[in-house]
Protein backbone atom coordinates (compact mmCIF):
# COMPACT_ATOMS: atom_id res chain seq x y z
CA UNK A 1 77.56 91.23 -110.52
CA UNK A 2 76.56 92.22 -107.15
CA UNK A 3 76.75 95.78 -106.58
CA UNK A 4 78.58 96.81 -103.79
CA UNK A 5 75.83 97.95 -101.35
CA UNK A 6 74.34 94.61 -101.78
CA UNK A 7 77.39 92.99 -100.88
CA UNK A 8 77.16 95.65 -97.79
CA UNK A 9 73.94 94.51 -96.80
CA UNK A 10 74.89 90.94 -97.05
CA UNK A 11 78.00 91.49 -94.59
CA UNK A 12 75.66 93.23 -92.13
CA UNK A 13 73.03 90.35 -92.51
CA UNK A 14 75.90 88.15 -91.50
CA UNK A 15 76.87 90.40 -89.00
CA UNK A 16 74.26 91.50 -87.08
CA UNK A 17 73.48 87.93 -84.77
CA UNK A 18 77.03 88.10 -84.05
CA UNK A 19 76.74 92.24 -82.48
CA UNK A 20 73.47 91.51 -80.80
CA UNK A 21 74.60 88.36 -78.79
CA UNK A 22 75.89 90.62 -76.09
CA UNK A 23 72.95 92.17 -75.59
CA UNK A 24 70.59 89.49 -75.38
CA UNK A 25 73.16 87.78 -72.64
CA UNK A 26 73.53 91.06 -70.43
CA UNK A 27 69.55 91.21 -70.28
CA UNK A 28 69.52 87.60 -69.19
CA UNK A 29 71.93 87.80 -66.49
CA UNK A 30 70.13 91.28 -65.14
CA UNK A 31 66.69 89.72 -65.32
CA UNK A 32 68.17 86.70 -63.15
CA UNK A 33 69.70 89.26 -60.99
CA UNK A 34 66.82 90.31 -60.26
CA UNK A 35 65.09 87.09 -59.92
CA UNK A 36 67.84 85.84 -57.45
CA UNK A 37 66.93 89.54 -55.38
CA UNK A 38 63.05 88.91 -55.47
CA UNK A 39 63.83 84.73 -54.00
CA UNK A 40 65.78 85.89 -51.62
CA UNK A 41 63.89 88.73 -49.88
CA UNK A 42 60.73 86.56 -50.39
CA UNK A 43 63.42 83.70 -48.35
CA UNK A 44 64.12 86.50 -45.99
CA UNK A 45 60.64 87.00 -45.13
CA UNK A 46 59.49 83.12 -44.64
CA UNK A 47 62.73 83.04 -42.29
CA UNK A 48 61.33 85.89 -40.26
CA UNK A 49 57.83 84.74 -40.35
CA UNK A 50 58.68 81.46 -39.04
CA UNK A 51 61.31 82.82 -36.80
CA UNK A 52 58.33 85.38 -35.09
CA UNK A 53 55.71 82.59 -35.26
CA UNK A 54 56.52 81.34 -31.78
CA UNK A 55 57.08 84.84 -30.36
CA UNK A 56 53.59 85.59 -32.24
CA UNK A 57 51.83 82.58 -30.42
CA UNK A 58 53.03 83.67 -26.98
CA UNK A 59 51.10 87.01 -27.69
CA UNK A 60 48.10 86.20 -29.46
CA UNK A 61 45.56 83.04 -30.09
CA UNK A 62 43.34 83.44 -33.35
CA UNK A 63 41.25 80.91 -35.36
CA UNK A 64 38.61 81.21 -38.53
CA UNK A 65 36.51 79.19 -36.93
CA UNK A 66 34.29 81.43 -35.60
CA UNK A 67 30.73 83.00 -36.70
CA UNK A 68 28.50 86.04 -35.31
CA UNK A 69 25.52 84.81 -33.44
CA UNK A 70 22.37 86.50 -32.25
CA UNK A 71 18.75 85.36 -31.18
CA UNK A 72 16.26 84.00 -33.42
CA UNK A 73 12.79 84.66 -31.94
CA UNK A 74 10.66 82.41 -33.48
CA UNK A 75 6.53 83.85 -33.79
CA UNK A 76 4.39 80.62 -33.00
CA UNK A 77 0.37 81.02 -32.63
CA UNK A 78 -0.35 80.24 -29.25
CA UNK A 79 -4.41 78.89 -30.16
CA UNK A 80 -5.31 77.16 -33.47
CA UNK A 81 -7.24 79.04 -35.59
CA UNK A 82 -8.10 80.66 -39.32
CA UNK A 83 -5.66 82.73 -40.20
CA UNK A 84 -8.24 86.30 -41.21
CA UNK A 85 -5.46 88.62 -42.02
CA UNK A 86 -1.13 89.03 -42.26
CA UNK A 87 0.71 92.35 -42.29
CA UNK A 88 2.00 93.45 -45.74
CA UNK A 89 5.04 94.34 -44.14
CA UNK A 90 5.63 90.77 -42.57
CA UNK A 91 8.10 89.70 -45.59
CA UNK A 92 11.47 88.28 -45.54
CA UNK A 93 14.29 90.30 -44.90
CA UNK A 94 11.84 93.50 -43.94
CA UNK A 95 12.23 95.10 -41.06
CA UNK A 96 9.67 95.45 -38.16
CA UNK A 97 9.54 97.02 -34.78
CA UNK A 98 8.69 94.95 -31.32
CA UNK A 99 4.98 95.07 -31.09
CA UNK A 100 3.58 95.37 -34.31
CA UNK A 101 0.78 93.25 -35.09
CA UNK A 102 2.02 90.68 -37.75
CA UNK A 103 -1.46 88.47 -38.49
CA UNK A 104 -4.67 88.53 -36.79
CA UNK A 105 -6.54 84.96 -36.43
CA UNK A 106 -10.44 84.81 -36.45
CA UNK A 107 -11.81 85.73 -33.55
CA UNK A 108 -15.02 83.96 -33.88
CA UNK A 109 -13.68 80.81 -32.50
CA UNK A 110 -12.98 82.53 -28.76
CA UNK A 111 -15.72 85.23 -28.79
CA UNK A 112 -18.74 82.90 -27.62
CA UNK A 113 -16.61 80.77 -24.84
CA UNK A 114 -15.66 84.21 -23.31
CA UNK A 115 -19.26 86.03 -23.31
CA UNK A 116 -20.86 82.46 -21.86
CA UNK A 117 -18.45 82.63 -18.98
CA UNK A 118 -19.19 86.26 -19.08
CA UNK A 119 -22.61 84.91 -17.85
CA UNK A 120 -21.49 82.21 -15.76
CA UNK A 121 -19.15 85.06 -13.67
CA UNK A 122 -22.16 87.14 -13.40
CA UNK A 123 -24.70 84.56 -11.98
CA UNK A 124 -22.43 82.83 -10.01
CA UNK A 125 -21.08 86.26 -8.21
CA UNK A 126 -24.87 86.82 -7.34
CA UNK A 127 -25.18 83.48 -6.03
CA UNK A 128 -22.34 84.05 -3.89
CA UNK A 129 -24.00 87.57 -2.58
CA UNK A 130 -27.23 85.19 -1.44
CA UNK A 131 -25.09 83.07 0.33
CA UNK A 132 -23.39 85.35 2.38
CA UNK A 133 -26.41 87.29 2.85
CA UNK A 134 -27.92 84.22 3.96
CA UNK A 135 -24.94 83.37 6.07
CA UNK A 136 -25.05 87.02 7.33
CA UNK A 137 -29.11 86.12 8.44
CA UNK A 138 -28.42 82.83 9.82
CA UNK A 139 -25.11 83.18 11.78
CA UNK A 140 -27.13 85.77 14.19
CA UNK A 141 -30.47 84.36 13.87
CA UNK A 142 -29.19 80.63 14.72
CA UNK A 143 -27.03 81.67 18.00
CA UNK A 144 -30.37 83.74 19.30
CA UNK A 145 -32.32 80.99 19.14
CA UNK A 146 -29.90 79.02 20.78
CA UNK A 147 -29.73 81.10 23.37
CA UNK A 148 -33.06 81.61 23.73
CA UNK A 149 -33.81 77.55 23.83
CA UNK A 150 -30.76 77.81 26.36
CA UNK A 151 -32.56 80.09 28.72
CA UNK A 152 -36.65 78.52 28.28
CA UNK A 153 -34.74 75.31 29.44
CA UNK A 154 -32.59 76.79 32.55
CA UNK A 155 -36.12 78.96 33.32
CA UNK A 156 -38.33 75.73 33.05
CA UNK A 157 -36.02 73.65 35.20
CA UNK A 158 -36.22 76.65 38.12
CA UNK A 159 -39.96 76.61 37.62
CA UNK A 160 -40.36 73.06 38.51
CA UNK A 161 -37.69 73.01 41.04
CA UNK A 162 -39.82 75.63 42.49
CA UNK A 163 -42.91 73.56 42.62
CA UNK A 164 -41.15 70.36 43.38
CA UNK A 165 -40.57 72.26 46.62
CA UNK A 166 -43.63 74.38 47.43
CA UNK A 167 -45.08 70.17 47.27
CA UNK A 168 -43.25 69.38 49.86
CA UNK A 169 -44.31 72.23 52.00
CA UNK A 170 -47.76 71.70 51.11
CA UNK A 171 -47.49 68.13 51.92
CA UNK A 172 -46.03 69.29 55.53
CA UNK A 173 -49.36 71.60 55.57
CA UNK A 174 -51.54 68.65 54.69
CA UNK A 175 -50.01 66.49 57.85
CA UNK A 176 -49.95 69.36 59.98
CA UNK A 177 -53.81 70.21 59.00
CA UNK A 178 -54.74 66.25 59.47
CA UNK A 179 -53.22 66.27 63.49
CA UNK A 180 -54.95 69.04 64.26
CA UNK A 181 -57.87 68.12 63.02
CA UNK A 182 -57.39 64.61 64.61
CA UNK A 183 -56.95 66.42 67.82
CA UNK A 184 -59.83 68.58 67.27
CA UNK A 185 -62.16 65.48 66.35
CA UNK A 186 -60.67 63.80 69.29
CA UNK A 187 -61.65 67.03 71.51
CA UNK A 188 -65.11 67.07 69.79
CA UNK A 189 -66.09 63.18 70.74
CA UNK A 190 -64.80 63.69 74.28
CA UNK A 191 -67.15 66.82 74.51
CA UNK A 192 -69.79 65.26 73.20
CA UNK A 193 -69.42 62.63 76.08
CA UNK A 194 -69.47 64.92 78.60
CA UNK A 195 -72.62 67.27 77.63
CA UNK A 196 -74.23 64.14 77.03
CA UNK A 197 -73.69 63.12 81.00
CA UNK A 198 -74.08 67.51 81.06
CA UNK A 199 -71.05 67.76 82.77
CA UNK A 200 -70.34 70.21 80.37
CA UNK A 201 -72.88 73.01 78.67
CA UNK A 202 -73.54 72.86 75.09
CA UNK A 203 -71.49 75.93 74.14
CA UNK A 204 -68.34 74.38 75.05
CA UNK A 205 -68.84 71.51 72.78
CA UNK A 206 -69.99 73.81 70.27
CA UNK A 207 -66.80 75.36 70.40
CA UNK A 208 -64.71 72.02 69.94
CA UNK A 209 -67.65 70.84 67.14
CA UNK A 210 -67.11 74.22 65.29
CA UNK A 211 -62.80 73.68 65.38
CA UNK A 212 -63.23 70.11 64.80
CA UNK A 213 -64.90 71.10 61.21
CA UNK A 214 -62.80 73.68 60.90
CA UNK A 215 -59.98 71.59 60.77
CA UNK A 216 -61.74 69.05 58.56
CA UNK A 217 -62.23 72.02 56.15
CA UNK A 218 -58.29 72.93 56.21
CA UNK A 219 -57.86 69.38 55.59
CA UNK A 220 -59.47 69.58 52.40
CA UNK A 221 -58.27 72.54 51.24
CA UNK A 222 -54.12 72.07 52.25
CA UNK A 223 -55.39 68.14 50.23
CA UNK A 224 -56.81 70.33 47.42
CA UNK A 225 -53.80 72.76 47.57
CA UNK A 226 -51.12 69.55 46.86
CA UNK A 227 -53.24 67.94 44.65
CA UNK A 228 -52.72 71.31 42.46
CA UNK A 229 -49.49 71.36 43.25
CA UNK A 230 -48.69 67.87 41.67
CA UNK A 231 -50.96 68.71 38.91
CA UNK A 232 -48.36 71.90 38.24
CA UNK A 233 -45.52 69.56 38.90
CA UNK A 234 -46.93 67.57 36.29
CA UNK A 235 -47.17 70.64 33.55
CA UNK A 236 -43.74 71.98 34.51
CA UNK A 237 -42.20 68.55 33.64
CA UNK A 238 -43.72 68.78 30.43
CA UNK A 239 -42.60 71.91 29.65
CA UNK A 240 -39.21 71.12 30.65
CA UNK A 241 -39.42 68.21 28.11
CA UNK A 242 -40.92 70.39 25.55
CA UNK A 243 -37.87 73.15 26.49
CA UNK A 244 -35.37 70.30 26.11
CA UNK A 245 -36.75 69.35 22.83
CA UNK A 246 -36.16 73.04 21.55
CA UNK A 247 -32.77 72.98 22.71
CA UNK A 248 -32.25 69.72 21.01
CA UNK A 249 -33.61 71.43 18.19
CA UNK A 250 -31.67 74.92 18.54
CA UNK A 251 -28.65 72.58 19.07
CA UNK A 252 -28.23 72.22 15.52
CA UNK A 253 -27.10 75.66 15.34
CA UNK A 254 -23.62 75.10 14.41
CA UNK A 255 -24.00 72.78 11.38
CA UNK A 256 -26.88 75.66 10.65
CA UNK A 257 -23.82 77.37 10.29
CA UNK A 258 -21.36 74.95 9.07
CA UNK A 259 -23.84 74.15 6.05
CA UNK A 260 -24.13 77.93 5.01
CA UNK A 261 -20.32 78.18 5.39
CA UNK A 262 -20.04 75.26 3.17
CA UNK A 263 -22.55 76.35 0.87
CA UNK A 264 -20.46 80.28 0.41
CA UNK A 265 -17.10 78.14 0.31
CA UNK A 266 -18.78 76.02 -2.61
CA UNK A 267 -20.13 78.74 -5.02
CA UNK A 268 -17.02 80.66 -4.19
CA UNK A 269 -14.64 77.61 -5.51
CA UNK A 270 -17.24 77.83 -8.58
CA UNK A 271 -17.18 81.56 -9.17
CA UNK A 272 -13.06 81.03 -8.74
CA UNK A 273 -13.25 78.69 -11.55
CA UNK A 274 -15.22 80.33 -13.46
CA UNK A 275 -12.61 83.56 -13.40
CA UNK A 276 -10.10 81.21 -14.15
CA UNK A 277 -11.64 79.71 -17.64
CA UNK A 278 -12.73 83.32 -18.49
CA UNK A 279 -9.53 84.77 -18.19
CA UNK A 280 -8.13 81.63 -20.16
CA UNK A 281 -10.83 82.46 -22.31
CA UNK A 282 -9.90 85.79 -22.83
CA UNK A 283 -6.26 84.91 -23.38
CA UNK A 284 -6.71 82.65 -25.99
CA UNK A 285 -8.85 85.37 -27.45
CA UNK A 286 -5.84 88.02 -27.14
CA UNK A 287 -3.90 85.44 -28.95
CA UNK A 288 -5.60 85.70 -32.02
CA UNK A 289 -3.50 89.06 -32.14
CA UNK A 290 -0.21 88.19 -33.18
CA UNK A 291 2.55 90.67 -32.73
CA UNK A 292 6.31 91.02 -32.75
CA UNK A 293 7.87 90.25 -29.59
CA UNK A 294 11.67 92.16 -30.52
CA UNK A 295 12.69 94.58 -33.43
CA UNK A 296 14.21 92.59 -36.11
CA UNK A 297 14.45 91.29 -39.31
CA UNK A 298 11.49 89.02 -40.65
CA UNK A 299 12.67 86.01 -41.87
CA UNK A 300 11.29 81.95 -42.07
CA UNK A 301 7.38 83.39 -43.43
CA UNK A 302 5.22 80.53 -43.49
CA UNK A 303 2.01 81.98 -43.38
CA UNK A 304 -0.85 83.30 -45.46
CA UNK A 305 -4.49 84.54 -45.10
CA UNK A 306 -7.03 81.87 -45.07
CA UNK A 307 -3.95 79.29 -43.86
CA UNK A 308 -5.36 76.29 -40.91
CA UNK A 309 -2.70 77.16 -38.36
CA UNK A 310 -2.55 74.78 -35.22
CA UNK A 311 -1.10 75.54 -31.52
CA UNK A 312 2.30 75.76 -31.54
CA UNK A 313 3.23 76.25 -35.61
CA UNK A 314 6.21 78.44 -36.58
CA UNK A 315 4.89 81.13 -39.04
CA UNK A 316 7.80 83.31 -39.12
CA UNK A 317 11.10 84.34 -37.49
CA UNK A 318 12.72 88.09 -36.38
CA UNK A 319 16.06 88.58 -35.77
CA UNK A 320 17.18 91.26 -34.23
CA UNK A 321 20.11 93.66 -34.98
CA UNK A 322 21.07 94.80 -31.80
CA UNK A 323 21.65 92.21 -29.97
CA UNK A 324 24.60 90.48 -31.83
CA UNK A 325 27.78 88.92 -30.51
CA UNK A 326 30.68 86.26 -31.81
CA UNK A 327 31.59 82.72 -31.09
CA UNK A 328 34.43 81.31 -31.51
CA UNK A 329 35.44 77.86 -31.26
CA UNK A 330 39.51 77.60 -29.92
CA UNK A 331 41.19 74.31 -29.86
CA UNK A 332 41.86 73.39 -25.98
CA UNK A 333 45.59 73.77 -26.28
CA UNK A 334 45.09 77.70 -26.92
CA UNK A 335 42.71 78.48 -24.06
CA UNK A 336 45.80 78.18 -21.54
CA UNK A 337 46.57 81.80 -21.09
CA UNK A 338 42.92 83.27 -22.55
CA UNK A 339 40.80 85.34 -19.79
CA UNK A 340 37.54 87.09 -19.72
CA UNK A 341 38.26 90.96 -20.37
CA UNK A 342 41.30 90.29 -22.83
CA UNK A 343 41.21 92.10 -26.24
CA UNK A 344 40.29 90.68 -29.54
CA UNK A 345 40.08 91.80 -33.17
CA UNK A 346 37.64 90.81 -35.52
CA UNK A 347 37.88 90.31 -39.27
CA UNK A 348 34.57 90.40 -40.79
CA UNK A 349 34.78 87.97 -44.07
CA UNK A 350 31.80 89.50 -45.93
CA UNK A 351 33.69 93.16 -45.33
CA UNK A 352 37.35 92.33 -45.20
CA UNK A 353 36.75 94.92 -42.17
CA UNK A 354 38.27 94.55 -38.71
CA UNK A 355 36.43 95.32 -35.69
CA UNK A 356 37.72 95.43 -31.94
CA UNK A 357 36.10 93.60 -28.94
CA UNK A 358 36.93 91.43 -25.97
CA UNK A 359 36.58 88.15 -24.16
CA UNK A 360 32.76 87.95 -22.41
CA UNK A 361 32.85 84.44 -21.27
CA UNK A 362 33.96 81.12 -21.98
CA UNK A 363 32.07 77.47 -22.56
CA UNK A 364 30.90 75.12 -20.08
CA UNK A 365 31.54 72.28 -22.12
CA UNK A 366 33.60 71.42 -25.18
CA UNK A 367 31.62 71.29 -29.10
CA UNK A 368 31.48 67.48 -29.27
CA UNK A 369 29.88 67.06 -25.56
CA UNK A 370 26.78 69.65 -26.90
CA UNK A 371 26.74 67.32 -30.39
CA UNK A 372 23.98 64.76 -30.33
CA UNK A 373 25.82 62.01 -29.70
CA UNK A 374 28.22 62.97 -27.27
CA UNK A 375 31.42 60.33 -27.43
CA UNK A 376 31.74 57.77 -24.66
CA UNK A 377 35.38 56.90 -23.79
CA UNK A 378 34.19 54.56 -21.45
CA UNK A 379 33.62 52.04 -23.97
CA UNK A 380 37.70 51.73 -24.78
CA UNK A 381 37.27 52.68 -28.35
CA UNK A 382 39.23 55.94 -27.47
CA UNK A 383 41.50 58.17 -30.33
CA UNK A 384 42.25 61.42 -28.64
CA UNK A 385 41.42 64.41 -30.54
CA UNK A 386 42.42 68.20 -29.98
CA UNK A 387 38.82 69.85 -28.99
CA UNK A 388 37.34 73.15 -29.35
CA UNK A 389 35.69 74.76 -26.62
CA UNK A 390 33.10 77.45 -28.28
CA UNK A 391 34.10 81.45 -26.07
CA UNK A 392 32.12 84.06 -26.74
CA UNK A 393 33.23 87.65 -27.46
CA UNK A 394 31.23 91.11 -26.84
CA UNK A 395 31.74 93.51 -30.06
CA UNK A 396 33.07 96.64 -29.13
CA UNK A 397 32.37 98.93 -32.41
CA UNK A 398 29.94 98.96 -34.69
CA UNK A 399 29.70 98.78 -38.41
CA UNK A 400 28.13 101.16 -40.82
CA UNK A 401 24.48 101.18 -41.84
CA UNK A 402 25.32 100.09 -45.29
CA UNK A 403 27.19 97.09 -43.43
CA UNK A 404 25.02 95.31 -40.95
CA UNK A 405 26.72 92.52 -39.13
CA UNK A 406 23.90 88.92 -39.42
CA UNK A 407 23.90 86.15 -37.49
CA UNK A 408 25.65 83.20 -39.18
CA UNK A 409 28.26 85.61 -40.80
CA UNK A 410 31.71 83.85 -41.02
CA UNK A 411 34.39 86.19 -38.62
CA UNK A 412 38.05 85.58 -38.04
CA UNK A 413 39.06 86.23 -34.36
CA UNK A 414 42.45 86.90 -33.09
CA UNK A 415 43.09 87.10 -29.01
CA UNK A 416 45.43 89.22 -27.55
CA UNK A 417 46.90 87.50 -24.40
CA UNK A 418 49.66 89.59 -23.04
């Protein structure tokens, strides 16, 4: 037999599904209560966000594609040469400030060019002294003697056009001496008739015999004195000639001149480029000293002591920090209303922080007219696509030292229009 608090236990067994189906049921219908309240506020909210979607695009343009940029200055060697030594310092991802010296290349290579135009400079600025000294000397010396050849010829020509004419007079002396001695001869022989018939005494034809000879004598001597006279005539026309050939000679004066000119303007064009190889010289020389040209961050290293570098080769990059800004690339559709000035926010992806900026300027051109093979419509084989015009965008704030904003970082921009 089955005692009576078994049969008790069996009733409740029996029982108890029966008294708990309520329960279960009313949890059921309050858990889809609330289910039903959770769809419908999360319907609620779609219907409002895609109700305020068009009021939101009338206010404000945004897109993710957008990135920060900055300048990468890349650190080429300007001369080829052995790379002697590379600052510890000059690692990847280290900072360094503008004008430290990041590797030094031999300077062996450079040293002798530069001291053996050194040399060159040095002679060739003495042989451009001489010249102008010389120039100095013959500029003076040249126009004296010119002048001097000048005057012996003007003075020599006067001489002889003196004695051309004291000729003539003594030829009019020599005619006038021959009549009167003509007449006096005449005189003589008609006296010497007459005192031979002694019609006359002897003194009077003395007297006509003694002017008789004494014109004969001045005769002679006015003959002798143009005689002399041609003979000078004949000197003075040789030195004339002998003058003239000076002159001839002094004429040369000017391409005297010309030549030392010539010769000051030639080792001047020498010395010049001379200078200009030394200080060539010298610069490649200076170039063995590498340094940074911006602060930055050193990235790219591609260089190591001992390294063969050429003109030209990249050994390492720096990026600087402080010059950063964003790009953005909108599709043309949402530049309609955008203006240089407007605000933007920024949402940094590796920070999930926002930043605030505005609109600095906006593209010339559209992304796929900068690509490398811009497309050609011409051709017929058109499908128009929505482009994106890249628009740049100056950073207002700036982030924490523990958050530094790099070029390449992925941003999300949002433009304020209105």
């Amino acid at each position: 037999m089955i005692s009576k608090p078994a049969v008790h236990q069996i009733e409740d067994i029996h029982t108890v599904p029966s008294q708990r189906k309520p329960a279960v049921s009313l949890r059921r219908r309050i858990h889809l209560h609330h289910n039903a309240r959770t769809i419908a506020i999360i319907l609620i909210a779609v219907s409002v966000c895609i109700a305020a979607y068009p009021v939101y695009t009338l206010f404000y343009v945004s897109t993710s594609d957008a990135q920060i940029d900055g300048h990468i200055f890349p650190v080429n060697s300007r001369v080829t040469g052995t790379v002697k030594w590379v600052y510890p310092g000059a690692e990847d991802t280290r900072y360094v400030a503008a004008g430290t010296v990041l590797a030094r290349l031999d300077p062996d290579d450079y040293t002798p060019s530069v001291e053996k135009l050194q040399g060159e400079v040095q002679s060739q600025q003495s042989q451009l002294q001489s010249a102008q000294l010389d120039l100095a000397i013959i500029k003076p010396t040249a126009q004296s003697r010119l002048e001097a050849a000048r005057g012996a010829v003007a003075e020599a020509e006067a001489e002889l056009a003196e004695s051309i004419a004291d000729t003539q007079s003594k030829k009019a002396h020599v005619v006038q001496a021959r009549a009167a001695y003509d007449l006096a001869e005449a005189d003589r022989q008609r006296y010497q008739a007459l005192v031979s018939t002694h019609e006359i005494s002897n003194s009077e034809y003395d007297q006509r015999s003694t002017e008789a000879t004494t014109s004969h004598e001045q005769v002679a001597i006015a003959s002798a004195e143009l005689k002399a006279s041609h003979t000078r005539i004949e000197a003075l026309r040789q030195k004339l000639s002998q003058r003239k050939a000076e002159l001839v000679a002094a004429s040369v004066v000017p391409q005297t001149i010309d030549t030392a000119h010539a010769r000051v303007s030639q080792v001047d064009g020498q010395l010049k480029e001379s200078l200009a190889q030394l200080r060539e010289a010298r610069l490649n020389l200076g170039y063995t000293t590498i340094v940074a040209p911006v602060s930055g961050i050193v990235g790219q290293r591609q260089v190591e002591p001992g390294q063969r570098v050429q003109t030209g080769q990249l050994m390492l990059t720096v990026v600087p920090t402080n010059d950063l800004w964003i790009t953005a690339y909108f599709k043309e559709t949402q530049l309609r209303h955008m203006r240089i000035g407007q605000p933007a926010t920024f949402r940094i992806d590796s920070y999930g922080r926002r930043l605030r900026g505005h609109v600095e300027s906006i593209g010339g051109a559209t992304g796929a007219k900068y690509s490398l093979l811009p497309p050609e419509n011409s051709t017929g084989n058109f499908v128009k696509v929505v482009q994106r015009i890249p628009v740049r965008f100056h950073i207002d704030e700036a982030m924490g030292t523990n958050e530094p904003l790099l070029p390449g970082m992925s941003v999300e921009v949002s433009v304020r229009l209105y």
